[in-house]
N, C-alpha and C. Protein backbone atom coordinates (compact mmCIF):
# COMPACT_ATOMS: atom_id res chain seq x y z
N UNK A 1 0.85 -1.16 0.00
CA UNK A 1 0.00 0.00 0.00
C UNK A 1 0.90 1.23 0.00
N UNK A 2 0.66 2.02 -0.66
CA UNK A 2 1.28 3.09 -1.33
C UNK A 2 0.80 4.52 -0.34
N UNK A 3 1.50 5.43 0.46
CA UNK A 3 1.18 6.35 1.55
C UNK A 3 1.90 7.42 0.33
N UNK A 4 1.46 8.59 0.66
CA UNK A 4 1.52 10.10 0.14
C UNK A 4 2.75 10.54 1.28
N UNK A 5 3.74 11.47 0.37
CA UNK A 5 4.43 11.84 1.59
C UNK A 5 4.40 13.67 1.47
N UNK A 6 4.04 13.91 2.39
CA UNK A 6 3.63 15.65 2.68
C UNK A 6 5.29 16.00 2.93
N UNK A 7 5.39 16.80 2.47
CA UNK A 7 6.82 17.49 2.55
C UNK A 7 7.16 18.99 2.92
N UNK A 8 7.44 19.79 3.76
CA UNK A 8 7.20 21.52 3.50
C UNK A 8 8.83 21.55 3.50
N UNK A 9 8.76 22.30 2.60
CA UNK A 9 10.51 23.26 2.39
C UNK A 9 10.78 23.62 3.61
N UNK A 10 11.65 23.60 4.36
CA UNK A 10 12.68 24.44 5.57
C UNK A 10 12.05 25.64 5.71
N UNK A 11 11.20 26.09 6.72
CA UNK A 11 11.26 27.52 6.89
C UNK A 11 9.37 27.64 6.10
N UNK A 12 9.00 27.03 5.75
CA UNK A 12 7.70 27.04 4.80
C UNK A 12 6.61 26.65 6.29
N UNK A 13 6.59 26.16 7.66
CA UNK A 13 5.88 25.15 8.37
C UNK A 13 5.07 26.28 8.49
N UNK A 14 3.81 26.02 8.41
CA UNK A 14 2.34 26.74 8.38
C UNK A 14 1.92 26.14 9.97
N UNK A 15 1.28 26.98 10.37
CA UNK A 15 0.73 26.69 11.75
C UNK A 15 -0.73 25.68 12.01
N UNK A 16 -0.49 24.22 12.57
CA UNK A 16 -1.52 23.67 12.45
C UNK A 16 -0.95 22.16 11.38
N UNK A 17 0.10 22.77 10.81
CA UNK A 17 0.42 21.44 9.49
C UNK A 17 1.77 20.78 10.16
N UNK A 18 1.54 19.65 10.27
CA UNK A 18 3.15 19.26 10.70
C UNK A 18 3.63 18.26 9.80
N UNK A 19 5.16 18.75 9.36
CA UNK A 19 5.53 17.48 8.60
C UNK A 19 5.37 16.02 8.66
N UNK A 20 5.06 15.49 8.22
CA UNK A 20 4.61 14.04 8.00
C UNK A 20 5.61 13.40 6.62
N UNK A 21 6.14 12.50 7.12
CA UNK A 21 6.97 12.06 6.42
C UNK A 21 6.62 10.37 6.08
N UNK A 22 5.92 9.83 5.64
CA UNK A 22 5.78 8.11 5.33
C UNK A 22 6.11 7.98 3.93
N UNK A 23 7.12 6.31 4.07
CA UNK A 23 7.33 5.77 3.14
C UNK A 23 6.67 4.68 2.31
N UNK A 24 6.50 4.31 1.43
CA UNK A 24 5.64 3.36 0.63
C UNK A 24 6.64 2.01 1.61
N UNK A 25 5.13 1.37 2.08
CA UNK A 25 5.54 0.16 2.42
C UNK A 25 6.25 -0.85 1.20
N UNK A 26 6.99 -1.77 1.68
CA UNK A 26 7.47 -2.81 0.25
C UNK A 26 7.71 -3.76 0.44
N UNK A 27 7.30 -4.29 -0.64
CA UNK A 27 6.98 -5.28 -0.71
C UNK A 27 8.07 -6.94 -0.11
N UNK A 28 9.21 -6.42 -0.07
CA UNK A 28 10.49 -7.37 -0.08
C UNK A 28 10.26 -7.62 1.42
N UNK A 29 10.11 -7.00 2.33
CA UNK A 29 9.23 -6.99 3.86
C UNK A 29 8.19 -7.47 3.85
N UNK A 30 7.57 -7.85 3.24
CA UNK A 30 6.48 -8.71 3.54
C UNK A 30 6.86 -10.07 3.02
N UNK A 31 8.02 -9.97 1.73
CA UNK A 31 8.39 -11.46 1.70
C UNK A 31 9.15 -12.02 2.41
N UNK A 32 9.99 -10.97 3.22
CA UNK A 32 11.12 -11.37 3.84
C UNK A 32 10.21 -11.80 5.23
N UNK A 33 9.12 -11.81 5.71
CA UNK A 33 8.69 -12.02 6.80
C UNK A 33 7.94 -13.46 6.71
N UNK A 34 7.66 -13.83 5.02
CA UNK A 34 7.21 -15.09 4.85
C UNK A 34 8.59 -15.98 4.67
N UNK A 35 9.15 -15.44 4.66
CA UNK A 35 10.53 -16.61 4.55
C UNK A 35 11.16 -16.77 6.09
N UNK A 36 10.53 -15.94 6.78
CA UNK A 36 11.28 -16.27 7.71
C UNK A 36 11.02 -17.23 8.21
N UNK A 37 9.43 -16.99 8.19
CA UNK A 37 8.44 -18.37 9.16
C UNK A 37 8.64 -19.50 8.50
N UNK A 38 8.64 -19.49 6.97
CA UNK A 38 9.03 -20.74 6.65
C UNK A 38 10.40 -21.21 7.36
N UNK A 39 11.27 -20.18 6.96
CA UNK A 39 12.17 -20.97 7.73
C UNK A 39 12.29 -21.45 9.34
N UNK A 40 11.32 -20.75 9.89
CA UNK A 40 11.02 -20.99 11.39
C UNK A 40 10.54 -22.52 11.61
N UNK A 41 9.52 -23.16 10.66
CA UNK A 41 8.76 -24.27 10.52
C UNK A 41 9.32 -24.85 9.81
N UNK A 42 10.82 -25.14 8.74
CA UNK A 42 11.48 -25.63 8.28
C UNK A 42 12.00 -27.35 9.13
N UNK A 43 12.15 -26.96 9.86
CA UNK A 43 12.14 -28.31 10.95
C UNK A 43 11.10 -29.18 10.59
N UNK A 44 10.58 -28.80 11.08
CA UNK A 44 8.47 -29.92 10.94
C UNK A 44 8.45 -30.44 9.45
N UNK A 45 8.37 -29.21 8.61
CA UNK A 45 7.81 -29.11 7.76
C UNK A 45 9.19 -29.86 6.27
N UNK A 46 10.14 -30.07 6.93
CA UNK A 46 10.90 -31.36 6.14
C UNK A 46 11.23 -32.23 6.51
N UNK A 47 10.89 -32.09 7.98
CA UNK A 47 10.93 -33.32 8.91
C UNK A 47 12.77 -33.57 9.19
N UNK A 48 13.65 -32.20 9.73
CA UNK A 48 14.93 -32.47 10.15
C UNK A 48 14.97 -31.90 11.73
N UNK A 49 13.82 -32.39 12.54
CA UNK A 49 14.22 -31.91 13.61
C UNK A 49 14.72 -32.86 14.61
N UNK A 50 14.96 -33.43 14.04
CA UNK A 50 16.23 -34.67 14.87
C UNK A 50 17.71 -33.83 15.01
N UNK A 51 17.84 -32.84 14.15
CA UNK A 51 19.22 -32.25 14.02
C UNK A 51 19.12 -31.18 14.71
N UNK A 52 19.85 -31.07 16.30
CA UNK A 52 19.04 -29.97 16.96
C UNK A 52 19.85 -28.85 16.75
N UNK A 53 21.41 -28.46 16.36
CA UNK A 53 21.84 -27.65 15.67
C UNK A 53 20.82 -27.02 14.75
N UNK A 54 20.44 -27.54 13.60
CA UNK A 54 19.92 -27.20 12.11
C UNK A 54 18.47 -26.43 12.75
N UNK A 55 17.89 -27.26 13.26
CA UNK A 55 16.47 -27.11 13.69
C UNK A 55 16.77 -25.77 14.71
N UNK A 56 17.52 -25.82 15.83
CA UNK A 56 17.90 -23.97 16.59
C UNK A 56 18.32 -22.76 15.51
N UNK A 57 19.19 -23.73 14.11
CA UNK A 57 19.44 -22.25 13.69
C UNK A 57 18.12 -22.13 12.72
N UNK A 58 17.71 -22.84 12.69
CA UNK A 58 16.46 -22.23 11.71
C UNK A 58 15.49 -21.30 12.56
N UNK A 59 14.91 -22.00 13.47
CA UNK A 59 14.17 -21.52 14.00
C UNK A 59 14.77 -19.77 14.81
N UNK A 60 15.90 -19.85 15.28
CA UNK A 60 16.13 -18.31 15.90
C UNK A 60 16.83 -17.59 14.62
N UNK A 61 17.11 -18.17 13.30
CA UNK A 61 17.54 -17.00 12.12
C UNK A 61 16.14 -16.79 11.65
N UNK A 62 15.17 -17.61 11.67
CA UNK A 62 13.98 -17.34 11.11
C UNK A 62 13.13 -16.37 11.08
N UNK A 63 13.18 -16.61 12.84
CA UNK A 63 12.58 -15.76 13.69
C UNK A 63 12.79 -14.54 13.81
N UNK A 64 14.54 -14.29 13.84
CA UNK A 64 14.83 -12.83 13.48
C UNK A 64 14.92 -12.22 12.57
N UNK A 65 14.96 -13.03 11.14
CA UNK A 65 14.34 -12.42 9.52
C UNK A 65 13.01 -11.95 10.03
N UNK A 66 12.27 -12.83 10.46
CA UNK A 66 10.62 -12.51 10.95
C UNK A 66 10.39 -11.40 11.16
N UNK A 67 11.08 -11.22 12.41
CA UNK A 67 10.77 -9.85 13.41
C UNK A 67 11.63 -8.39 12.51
N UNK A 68 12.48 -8.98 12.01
CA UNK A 68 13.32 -7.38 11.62
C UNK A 68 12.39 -6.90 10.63
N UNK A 69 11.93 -8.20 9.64
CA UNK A 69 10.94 -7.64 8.90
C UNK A 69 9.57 -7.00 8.90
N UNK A 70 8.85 -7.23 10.22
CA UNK A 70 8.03 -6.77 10.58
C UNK A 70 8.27 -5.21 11.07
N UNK A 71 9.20 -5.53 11.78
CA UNK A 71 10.07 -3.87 12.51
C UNK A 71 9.88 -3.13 11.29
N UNK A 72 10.47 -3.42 10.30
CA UNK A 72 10.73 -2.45 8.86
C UNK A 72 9.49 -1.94 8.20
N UNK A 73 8.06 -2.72 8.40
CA UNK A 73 7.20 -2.39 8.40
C UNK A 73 6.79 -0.89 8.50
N UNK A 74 7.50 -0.76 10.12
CA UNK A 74 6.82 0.46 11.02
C UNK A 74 7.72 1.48 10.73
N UNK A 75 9.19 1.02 10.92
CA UNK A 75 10.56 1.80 10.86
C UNK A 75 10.69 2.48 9.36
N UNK A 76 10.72 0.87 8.66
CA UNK A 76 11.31 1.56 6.83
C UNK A 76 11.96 2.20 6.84
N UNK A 77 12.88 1.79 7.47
CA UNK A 77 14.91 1.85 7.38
C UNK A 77 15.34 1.07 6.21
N UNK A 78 16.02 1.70 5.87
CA UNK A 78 17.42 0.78 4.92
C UNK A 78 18.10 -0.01 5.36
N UNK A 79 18.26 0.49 6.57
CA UNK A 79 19.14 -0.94 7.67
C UNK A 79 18.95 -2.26 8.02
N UNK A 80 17.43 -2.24 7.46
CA UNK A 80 17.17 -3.25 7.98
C UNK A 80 17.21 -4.62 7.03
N UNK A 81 17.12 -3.79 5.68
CA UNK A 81 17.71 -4.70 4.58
C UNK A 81 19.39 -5.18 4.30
N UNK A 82 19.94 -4.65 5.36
CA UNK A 82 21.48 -4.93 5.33
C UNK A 82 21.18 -6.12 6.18
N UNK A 83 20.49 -5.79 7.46
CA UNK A 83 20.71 -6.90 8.32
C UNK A 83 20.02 -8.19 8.18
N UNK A 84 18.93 -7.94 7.44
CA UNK A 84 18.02 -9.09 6.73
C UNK A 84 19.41 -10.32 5.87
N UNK A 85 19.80 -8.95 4.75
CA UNK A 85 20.69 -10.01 3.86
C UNK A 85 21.84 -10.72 4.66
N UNK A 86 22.39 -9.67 5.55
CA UNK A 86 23.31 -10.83 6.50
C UNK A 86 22.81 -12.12 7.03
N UNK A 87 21.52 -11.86 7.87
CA UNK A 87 20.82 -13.36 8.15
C UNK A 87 20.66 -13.98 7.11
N UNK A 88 20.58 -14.09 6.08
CA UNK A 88 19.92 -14.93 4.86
C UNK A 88 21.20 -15.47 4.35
N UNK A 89 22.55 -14.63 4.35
CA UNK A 89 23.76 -15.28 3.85
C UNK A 89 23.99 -16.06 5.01
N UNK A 90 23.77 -15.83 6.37
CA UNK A 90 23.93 -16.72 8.16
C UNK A 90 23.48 -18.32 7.25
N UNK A 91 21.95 -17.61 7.39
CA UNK A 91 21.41 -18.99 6.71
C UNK A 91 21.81 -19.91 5.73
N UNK A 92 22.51 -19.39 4.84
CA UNK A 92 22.21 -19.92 3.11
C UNK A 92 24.23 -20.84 3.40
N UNK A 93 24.84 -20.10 4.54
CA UNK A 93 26.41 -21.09 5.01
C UNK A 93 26.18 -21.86 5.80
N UNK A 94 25.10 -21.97 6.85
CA UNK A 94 25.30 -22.31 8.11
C UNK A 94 25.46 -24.32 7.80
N UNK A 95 24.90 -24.87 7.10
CA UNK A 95 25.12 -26.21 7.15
C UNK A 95 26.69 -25.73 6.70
N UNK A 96 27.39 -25.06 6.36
CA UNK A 96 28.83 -25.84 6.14
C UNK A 96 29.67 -25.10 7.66
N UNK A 97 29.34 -24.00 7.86
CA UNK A 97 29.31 -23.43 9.62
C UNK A 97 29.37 -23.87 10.88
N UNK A 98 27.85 -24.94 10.43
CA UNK A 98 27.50 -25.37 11.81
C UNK A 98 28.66 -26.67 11.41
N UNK A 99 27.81 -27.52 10.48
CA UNK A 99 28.04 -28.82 10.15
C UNK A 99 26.92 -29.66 9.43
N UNK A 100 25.64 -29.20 9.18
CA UNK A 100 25.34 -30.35 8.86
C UNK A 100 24.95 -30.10 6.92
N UNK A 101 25.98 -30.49 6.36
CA UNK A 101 25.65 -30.20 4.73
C UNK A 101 25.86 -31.67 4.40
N UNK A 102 25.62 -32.84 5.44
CA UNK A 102 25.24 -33.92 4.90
C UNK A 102 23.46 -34.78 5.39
N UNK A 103 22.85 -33.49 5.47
CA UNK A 103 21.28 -34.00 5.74
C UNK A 103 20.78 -32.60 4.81
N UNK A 104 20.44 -33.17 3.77
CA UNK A 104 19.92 -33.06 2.37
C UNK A 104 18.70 -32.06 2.87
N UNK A 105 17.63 -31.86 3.71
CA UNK A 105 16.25 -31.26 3.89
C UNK A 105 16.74 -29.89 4.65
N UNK A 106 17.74 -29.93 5.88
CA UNK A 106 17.91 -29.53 6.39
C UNK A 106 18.50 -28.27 5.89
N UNK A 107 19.85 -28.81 5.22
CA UNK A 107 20.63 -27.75 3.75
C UNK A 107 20.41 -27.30 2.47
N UNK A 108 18.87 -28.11 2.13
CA UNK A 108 18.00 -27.13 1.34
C UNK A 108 17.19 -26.10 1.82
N UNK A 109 16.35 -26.33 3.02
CA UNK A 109 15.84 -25.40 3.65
C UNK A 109 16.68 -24.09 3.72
N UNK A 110 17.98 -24.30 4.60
CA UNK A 110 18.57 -23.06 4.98
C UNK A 110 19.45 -22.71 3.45
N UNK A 111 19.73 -22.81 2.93
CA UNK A 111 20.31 -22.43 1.64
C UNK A 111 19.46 -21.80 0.35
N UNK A 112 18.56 -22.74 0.39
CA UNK A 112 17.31 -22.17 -0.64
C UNK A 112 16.66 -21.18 0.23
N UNK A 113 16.18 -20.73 1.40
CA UNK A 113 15.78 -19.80 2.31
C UNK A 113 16.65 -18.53 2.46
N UNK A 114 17.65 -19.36 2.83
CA UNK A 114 18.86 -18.03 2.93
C UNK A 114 19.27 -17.53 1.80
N UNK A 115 19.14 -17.75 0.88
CA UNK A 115 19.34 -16.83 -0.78
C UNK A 115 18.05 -16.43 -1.19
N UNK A 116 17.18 -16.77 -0.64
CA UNK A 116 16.00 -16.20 -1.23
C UNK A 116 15.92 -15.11 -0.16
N UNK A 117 16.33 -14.73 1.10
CA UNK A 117 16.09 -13.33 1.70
C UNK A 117 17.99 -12.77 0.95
N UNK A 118 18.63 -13.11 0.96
CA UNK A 118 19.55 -12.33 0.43
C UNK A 118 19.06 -11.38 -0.99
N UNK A 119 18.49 -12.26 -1.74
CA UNK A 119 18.19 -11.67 -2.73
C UNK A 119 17.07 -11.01 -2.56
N UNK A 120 16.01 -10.96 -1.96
CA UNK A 120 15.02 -9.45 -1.64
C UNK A 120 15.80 -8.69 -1.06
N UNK A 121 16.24 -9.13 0.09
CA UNK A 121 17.37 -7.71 0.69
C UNK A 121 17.95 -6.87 -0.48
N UNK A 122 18.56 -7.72 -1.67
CA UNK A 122 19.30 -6.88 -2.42
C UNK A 122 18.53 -6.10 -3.00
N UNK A 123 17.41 -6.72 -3.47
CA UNK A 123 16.50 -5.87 -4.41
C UNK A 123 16.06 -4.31 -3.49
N UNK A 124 15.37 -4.96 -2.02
CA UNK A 124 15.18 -3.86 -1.64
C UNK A 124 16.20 -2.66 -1.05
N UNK A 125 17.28 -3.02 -1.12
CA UNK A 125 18.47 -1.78 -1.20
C UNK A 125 18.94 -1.13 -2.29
N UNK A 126 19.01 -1.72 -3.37
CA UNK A 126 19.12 -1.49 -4.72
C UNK A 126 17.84 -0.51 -5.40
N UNK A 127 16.68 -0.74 -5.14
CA UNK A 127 15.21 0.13 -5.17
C UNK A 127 15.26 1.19 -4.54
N UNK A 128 15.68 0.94 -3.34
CA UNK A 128 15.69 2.40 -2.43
C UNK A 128 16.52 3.00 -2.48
N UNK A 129 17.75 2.58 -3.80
CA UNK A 129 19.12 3.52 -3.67
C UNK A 129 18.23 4.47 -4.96
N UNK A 130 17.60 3.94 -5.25
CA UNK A 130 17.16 4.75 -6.64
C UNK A 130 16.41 5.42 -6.18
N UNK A 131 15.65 5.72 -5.34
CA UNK A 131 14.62 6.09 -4.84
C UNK A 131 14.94 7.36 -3.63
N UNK A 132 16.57 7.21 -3.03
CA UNK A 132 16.88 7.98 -2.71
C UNK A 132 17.41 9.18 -3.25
């Protein structure tokens, strides 16, 4: 959803009007918040939660793709797409990190997960460089 942003020149503030500044929500935050949960439920949902390494880092990188992305929601910082893509590259090494890049569900999850928020992160820094 697309917000209007009211702007007054320096020195222009009319009495009664206060700057209001909102950014167009985007879209890469709302995907980055579905990837997270997937990756949160990545355990269950390939059935590697015997691996309690794999299964903790999914679930607390997930969780914090989750939440930063929600934050960005409200915030719609740029920062938060730096720190997104760091978790998603966390993710997309961690079977060779932690150890486990010999259970096949586990190291697709976090690899196919973790490049898929790297790459919205990029997009959405790359958009907003233009945009700045």
């Amino acid at each position: 959803m697309a917000h209007v942003t009211h702007h007054h020149p320096p020195g222009s503030h009319q009495p009664g009007h206060h700057a209001v500044r909102v950014k167009t929500r985007r879209w890469q935050d709302w995907a980055n918040m579905v990837l997270g949960l997937v990756l949160v439920a990545s355990p269950w949902l390939l059935q590697f939660t015997g691996l309690e390494a794999a299964t903790l880092n999914a679930v607390i990188i997930g969780f914090l793709i989750f939440a930063l992305s929600a934050l960005a929601l409200t915030l719609l910082d740029r920062w938060e797409a730096y720190i997104s893509g760091l978790l998603g590259l966390w993710a997309a090494l961690s079977p060779w990190l932690i150890g486990f890049t010999a259970y096949d569900m586990a190291m697709i999850a976090h690899v196919g997960l973790g490049a898929l928020v790297v790459v919205t992160a990029a997009i959405e820094i790359w958009q907003t460089g233009i945009r700045a």
